[in-house]
N, C-alpha and C. Protein backbone atom coordinates (compact mmCIF):
# COMPACT_ATOMS: atom_id res chain seq x y z
N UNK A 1 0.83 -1.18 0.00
CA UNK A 1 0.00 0.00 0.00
C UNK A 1 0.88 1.25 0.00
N UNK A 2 0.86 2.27 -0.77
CA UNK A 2 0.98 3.50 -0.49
C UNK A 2 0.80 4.21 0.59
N UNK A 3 1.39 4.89 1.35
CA UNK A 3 1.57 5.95 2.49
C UNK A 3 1.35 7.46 1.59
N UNK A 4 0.58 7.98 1.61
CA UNK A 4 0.05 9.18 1.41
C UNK A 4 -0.81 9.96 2.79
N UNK A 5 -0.87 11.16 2.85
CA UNK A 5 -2.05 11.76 3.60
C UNK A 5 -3.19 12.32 2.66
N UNK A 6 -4.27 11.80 2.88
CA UNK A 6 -5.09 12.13 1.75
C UNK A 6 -6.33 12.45 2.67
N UNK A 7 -6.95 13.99 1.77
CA UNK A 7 -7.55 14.52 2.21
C UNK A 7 -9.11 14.76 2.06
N UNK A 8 -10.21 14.43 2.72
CA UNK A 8 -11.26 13.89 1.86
C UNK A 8 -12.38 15.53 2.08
N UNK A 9 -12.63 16.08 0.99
CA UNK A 9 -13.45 17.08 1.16
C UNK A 9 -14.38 16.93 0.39
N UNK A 10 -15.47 18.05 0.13
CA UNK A 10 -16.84 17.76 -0.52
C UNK A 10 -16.98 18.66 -1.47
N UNK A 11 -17.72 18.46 -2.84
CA UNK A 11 -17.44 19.04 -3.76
C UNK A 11 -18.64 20.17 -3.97
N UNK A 12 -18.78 21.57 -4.37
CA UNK A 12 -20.11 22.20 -4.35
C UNK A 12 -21.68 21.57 -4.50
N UNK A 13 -21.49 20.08 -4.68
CA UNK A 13 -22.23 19.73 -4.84
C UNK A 13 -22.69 18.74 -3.77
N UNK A 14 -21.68 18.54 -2.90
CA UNK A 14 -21.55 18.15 -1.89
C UNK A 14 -21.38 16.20 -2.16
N UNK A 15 -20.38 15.85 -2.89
CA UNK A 15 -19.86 14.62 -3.27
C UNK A 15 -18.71 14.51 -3.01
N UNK A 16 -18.32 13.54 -2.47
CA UNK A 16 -17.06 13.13 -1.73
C UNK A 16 -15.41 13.34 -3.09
N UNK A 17 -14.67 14.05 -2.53
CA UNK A 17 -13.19 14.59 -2.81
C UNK A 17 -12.23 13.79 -2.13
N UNK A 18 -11.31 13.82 -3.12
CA UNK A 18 -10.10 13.25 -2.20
C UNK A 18 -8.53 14.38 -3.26
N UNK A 19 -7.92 15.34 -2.11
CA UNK A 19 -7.47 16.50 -2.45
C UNK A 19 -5.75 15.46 -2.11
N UNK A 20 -5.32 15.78 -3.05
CA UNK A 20 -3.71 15.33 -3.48
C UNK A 20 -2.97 15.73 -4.04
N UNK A 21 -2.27 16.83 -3.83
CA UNK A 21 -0.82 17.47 -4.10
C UNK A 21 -1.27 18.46 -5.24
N UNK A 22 -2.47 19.06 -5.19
CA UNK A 22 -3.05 20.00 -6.00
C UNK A 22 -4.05 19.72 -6.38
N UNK A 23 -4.16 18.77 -6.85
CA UNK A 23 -5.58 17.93 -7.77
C UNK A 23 -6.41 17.05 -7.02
N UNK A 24 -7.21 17.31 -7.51
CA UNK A 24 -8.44 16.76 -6.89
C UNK A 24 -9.27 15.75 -7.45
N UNK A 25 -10.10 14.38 -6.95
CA UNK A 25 -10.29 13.27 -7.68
C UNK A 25 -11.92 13.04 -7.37
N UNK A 26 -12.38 12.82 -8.58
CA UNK A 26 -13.67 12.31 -7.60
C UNK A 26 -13.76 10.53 -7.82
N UNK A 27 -15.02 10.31 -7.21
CA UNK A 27 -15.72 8.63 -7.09
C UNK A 27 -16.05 8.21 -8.83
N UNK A 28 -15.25 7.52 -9.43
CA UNK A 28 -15.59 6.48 -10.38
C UNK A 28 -16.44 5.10 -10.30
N UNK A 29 -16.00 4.55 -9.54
CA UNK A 29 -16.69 3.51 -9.26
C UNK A 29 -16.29 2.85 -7.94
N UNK A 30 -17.56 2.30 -7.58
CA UNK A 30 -17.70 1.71 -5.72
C UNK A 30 -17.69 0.09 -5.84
N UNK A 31 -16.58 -0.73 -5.41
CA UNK A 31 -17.09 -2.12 -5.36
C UNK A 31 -16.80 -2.41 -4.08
N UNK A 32 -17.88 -3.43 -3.47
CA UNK A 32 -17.45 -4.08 -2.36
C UNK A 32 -17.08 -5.25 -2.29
N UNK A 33 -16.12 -5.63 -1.78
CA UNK A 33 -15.15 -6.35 -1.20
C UNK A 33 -15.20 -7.17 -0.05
N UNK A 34 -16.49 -7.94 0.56
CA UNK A 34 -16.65 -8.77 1.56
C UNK A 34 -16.82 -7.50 2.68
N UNK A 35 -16.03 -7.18 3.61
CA UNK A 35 -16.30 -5.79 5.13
C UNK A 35 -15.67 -4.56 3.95
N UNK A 36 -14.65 -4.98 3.16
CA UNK A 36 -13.74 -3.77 2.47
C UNK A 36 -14.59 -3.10 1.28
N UNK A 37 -14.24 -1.58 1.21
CA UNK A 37 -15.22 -1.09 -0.47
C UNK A 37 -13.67 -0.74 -0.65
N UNK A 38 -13.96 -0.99 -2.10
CA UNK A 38 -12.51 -0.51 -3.20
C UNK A 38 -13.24 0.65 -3.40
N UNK A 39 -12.51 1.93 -3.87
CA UNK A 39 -13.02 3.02 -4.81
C UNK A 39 -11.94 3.34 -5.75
N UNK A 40 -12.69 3.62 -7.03
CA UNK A 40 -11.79 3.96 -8.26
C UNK A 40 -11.92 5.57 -8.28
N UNK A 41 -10.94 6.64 -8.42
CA UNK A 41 -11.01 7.68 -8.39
C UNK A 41 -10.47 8.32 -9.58
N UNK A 42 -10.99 9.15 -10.16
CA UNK A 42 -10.17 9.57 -11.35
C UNK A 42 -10.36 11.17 -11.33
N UNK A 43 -9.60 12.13 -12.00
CA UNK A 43 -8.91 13.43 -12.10
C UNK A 43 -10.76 14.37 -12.06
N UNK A 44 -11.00 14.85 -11.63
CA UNK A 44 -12.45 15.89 -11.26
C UNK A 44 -12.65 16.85 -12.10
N UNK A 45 -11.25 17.10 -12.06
CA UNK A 45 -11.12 18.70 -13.20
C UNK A 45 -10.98 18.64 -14.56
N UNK A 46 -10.37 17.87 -14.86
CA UNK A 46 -9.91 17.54 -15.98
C UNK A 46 -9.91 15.89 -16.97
N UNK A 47 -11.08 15.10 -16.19
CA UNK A 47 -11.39 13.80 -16.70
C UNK A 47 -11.54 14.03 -17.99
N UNK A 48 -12.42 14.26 -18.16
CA UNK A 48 -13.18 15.21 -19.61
C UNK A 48 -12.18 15.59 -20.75
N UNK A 49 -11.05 16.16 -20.39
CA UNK A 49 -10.45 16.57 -21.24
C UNK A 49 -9.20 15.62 -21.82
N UNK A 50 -9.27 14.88 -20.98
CA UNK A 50 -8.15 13.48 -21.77
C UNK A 50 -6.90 12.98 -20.27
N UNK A 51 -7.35 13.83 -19.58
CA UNK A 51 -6.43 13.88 -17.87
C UNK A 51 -6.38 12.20 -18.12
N UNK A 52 -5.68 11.14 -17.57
CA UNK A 52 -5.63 9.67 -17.26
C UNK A 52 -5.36 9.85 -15.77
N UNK A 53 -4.68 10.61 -15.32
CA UNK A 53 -4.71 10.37 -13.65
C UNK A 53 -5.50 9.33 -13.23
N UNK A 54 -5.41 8.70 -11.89
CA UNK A 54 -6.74 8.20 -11.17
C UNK A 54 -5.95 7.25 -10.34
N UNK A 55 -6.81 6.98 -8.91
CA UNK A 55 -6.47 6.59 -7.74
C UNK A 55 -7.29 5.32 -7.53
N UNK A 56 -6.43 4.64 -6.85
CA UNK A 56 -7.87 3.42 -6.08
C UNK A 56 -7.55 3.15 -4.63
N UNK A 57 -8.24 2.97 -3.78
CA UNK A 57 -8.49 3.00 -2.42
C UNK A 57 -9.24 2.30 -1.57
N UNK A 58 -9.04 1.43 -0.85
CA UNK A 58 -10.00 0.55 -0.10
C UNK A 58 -9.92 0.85 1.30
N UNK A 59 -11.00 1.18 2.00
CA UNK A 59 -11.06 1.63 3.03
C UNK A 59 -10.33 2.75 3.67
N UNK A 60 -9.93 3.79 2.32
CA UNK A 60 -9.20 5.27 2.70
C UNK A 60 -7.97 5.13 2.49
N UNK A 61 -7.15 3.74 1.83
CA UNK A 61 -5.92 3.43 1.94
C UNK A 61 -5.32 3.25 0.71
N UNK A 62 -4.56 4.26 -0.40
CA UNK A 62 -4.29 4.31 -1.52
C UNK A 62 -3.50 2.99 -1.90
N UNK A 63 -3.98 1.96 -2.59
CA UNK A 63 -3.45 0.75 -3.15
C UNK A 63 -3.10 0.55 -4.39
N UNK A 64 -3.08 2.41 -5.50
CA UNK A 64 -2.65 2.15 -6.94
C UNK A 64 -2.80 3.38 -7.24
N UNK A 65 -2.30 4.27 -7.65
CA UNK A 65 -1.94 5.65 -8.36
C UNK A 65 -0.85 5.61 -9.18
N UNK A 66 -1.75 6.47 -10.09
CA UNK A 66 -1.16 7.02 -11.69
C UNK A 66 -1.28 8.57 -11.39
N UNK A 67 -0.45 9.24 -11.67
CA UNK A 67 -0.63 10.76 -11.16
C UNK A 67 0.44 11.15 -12.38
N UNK A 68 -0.38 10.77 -13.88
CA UNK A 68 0.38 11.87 -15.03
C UNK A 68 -0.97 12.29 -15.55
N UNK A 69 -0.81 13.62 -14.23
CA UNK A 69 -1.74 14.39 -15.45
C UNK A 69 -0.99 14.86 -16.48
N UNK A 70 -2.25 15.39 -17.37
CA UNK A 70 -1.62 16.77 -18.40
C UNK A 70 -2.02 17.54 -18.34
N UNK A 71 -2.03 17.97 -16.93
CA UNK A 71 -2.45 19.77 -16.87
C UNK A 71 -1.47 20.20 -15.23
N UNK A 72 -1.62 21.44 -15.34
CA UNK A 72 -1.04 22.06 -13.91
C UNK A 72 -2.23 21.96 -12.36
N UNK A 73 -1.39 21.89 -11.49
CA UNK A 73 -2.98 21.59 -10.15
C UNK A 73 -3.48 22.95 -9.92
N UNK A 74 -4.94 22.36 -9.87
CA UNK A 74 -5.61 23.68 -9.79
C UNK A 74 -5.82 24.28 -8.05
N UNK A 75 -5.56 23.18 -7.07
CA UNK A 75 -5.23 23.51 -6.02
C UNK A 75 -3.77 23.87 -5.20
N UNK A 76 -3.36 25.13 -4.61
CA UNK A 76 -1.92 25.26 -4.50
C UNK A 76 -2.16 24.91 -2.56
């Protein structure tokens, strides 16, 4: 597993964030896992535009990141 501090905030719309070294990810997809949920996270800002970033996480605990975006973070 990855050691990160990852930060979970809510989006104006009030949908779960996870804020990482500028960029920000939202919920792709939810599977559960017996007690464990996996979540697939991918780039918020910039999915849309061709971003590949994206995170996965089971129970808050980063177990796979790709972090090439192609853009600059929109959070400093």
């Amino acid at each position: 597993m990855i050691k990160r501090k990852l930060v979970f905030i809510n989006s104006r719309r009030g949908n779960p964030l996870i804020l990482l070294s500028g960029y920000t990810y939202s919920v792709k997809a939810i599977k559960k896992l017996g007690a464990n949920v996996k979540r697939r996270w991918h780039c918020s800002t910039h999915n849309a535009r061709g971003c590949r970033a994206n995170l996965c996480t089971i129970d808050g605990e980063i177990i796979m990141m790709k972090t090439n975006h192609n853009h600059d973070p929109v959070h400093q």
